[in-house]
C-alpha atoms as a PDB file:
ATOM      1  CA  UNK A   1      72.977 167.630 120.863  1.00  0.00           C
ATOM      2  CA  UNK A   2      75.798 166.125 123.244  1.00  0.00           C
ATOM      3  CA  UNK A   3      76.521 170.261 123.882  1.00  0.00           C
ATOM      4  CA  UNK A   4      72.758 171.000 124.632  1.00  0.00           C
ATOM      5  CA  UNK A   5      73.002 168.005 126.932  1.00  0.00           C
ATOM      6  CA  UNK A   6      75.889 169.263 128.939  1.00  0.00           C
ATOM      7  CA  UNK A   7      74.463 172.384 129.441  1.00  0.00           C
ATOM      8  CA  UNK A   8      70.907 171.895 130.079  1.00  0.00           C
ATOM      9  CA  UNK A   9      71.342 168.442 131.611  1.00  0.00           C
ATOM     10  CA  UNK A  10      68.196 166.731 129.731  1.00  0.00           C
ATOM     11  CA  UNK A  11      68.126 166.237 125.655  1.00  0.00           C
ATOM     12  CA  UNK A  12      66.216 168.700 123.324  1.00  0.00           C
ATOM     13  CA  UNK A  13      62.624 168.566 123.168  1.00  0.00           C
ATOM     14  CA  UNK A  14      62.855 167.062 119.443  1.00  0.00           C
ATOM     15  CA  UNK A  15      65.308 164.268 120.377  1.00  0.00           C
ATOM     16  CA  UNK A  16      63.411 163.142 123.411  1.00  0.00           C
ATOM     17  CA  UNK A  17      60.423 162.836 121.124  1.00  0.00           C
ATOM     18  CA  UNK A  18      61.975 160.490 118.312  1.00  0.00           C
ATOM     19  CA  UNK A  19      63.239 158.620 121.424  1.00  0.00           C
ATOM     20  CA  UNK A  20      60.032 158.341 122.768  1.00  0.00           C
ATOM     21  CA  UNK A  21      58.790 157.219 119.345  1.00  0.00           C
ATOM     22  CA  UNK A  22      61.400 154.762 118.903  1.00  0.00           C
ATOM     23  CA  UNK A  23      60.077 152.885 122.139  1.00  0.00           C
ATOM     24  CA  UNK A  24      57.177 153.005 121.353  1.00  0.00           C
ATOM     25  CA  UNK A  25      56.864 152.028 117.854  1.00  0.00           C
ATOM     26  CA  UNK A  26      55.836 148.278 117.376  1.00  0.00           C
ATOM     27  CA  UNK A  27      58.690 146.024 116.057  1.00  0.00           C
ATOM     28  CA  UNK A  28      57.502 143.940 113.174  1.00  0.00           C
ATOM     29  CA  UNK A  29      60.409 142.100 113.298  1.00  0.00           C
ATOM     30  CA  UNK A  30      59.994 140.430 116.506  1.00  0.00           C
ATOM     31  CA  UNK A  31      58.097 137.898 118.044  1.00  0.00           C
ATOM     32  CA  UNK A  32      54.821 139.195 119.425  1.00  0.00           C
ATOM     33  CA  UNK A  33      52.512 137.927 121.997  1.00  0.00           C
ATOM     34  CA  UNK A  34      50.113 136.369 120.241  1.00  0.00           C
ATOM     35  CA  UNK A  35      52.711 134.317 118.143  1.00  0.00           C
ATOM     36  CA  UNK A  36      54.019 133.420 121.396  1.00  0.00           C
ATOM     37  CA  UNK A  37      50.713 131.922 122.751  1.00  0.00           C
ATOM     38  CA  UNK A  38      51.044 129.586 119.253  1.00  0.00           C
ATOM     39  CA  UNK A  39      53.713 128.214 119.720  1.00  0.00           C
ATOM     40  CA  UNK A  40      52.765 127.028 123.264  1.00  0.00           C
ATOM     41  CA  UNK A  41      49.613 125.947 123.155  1.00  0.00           C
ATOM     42  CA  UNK A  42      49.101 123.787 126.081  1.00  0.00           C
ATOM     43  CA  UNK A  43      51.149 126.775 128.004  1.00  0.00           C
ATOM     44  CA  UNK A  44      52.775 124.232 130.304  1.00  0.00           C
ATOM     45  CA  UNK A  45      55.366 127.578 130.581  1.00  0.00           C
ATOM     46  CA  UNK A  46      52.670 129.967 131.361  1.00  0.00           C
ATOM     47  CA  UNK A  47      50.781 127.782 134.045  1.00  0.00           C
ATOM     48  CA  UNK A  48      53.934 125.665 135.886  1.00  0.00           C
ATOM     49  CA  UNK A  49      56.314 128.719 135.708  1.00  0.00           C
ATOM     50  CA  UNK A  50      54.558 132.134 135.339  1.00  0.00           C
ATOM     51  CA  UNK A  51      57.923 133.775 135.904  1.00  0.00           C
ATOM     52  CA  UNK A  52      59.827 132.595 133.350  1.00  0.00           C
ATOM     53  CA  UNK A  53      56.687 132.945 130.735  1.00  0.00           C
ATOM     54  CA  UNK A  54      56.855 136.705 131.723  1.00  0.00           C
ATOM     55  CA  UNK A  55      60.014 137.193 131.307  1.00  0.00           C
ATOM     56  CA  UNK A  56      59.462 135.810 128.068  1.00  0.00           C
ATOM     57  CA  UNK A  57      56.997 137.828 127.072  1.00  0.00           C
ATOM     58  CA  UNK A  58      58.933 141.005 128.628  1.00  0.00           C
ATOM     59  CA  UNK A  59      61.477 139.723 126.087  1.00  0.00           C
ATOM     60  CA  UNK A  60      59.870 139.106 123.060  1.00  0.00           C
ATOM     61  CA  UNK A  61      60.332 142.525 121.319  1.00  0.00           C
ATOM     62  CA  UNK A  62      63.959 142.171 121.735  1.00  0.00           C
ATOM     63  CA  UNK A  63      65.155 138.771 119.518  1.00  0.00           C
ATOM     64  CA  UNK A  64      68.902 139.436 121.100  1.00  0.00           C
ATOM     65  CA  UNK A  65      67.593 139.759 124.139  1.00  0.00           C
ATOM     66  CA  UNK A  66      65.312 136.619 124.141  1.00  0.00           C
ATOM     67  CA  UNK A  67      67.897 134.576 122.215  1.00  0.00           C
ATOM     68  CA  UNK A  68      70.120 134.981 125.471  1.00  0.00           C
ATOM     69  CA  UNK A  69      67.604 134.602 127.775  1.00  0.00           C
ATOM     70  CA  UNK A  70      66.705 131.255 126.512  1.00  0.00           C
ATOM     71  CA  UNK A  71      70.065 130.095 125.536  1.00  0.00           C
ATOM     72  CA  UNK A  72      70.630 130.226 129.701  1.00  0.00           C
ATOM     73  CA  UNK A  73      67.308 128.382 130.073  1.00  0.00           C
ATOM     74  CA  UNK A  74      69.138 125.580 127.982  1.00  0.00           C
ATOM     75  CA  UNK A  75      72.712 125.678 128.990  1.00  0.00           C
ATOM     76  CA  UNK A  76      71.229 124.755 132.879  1.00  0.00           C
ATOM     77  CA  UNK A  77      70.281 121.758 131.644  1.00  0.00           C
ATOM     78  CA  UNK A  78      71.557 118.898 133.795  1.00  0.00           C
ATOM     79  CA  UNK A  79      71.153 115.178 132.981  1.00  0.00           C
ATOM     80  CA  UNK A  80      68.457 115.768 130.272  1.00  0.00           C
ATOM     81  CA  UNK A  81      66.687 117.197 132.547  1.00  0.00           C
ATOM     82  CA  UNK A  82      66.956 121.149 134.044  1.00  0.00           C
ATOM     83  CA  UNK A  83      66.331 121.727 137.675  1.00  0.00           C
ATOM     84  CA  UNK A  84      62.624 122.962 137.587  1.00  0.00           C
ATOM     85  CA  UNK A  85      61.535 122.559 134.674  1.00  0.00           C
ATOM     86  CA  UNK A  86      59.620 119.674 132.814  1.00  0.00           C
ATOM     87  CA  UNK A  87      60.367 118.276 129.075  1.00  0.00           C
ATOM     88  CA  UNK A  88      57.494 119.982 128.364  1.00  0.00           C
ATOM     89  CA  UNK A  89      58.424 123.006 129.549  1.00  0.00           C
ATOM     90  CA  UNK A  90      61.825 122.588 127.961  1.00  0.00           C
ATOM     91  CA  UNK A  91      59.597 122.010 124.601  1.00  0.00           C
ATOM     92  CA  UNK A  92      58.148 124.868 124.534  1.00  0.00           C
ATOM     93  CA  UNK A  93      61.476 127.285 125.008  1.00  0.00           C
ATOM     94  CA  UNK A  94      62.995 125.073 122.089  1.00  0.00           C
ATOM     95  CA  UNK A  95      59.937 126.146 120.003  1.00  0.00           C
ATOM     96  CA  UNK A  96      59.828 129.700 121.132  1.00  0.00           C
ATOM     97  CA  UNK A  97      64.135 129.245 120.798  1.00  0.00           C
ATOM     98  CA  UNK A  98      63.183 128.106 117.689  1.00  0.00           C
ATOM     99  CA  UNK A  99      61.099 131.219 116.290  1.00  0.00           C
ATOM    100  CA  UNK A 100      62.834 133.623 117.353  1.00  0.00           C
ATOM    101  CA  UNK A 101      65.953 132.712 115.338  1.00  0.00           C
ATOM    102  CA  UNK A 102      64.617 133.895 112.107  1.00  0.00           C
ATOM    103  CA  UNK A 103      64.430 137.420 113.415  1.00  0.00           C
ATOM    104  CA  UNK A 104      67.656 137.381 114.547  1.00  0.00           C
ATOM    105  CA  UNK A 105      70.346 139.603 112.331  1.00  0.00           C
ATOM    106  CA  UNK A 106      72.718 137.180 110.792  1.00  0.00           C
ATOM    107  CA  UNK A 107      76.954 137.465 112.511  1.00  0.00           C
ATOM    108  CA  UNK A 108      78.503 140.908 110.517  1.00  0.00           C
ATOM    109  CA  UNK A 109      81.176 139.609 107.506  1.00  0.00           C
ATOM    110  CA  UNK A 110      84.355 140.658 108.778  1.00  0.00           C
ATOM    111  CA  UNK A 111      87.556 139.744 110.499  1.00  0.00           C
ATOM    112  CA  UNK A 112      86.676 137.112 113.077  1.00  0.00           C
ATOM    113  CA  UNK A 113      90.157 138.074 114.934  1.00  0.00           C
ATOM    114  CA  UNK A 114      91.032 141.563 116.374  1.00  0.00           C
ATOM    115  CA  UNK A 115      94.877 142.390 114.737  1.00  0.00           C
ATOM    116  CA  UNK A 116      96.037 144.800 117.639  1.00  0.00           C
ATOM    117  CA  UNK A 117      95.620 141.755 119.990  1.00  0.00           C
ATOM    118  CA  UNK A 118      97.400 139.381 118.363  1.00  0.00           C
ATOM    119  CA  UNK A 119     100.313 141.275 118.163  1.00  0.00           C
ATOM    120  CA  UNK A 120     100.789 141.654 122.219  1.00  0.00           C
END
């Protein structure tokens, strides 16, 4: 494929196809929208800060993705509070936070050190 690539410039027919699939094919395991309006019902999010509900929602077929996303929501907290947003609104990323870590794949078993860089 990598060949066909190089000299046509563009993938094969077939491969562009499964791609295409691939994007489009829902993700069961993922948040989706509708689980997302659940778990904020009073959508303080959605209604105070429309931006950061759509990114959310951008985000929501991607649990990596999200995870980080709202991790950085979190870590900018200052004082108990985070400049912008309300408890509330810090309530409901801690329940969407929350959700999403159960579809999340669990750290790979291994070596938690690389050998080659310990012996510089």
């Amino acid at each position: 494929m990598l060949s066909h690539f190089l000299k046509n410039g563009k993938a094969p027919v077939a491969a562009q196809a499964a791609a295409r699939a691939r994007m489009q094919a829902p993700r069961t395991a993922a948040l989706s929208v509708p689980a997302l309006e659940r778990l904020a019902p009073h959508g303080h999010l959605k209604s105070a800060y429309p931006h950061v509900w759509e990114r959310i929602w951008l985000f929501c077929s991607d649990p990596a993705h999200l995870n980080r996303y709202l991790l950085s929501l979190s870590i900018q907290e200052r004082d108990g509070n985070r400049a912008g947003l309300t408890p509330a609104a810090m309530v409901e990323v801690a329940e969407i936070l929350a959700a999403n870590q159960r579809f999340l794949a669990p750290p790979a078993a291994g070596q938690a050190w690389d050998a080659a860089s310990l012996m510089r």
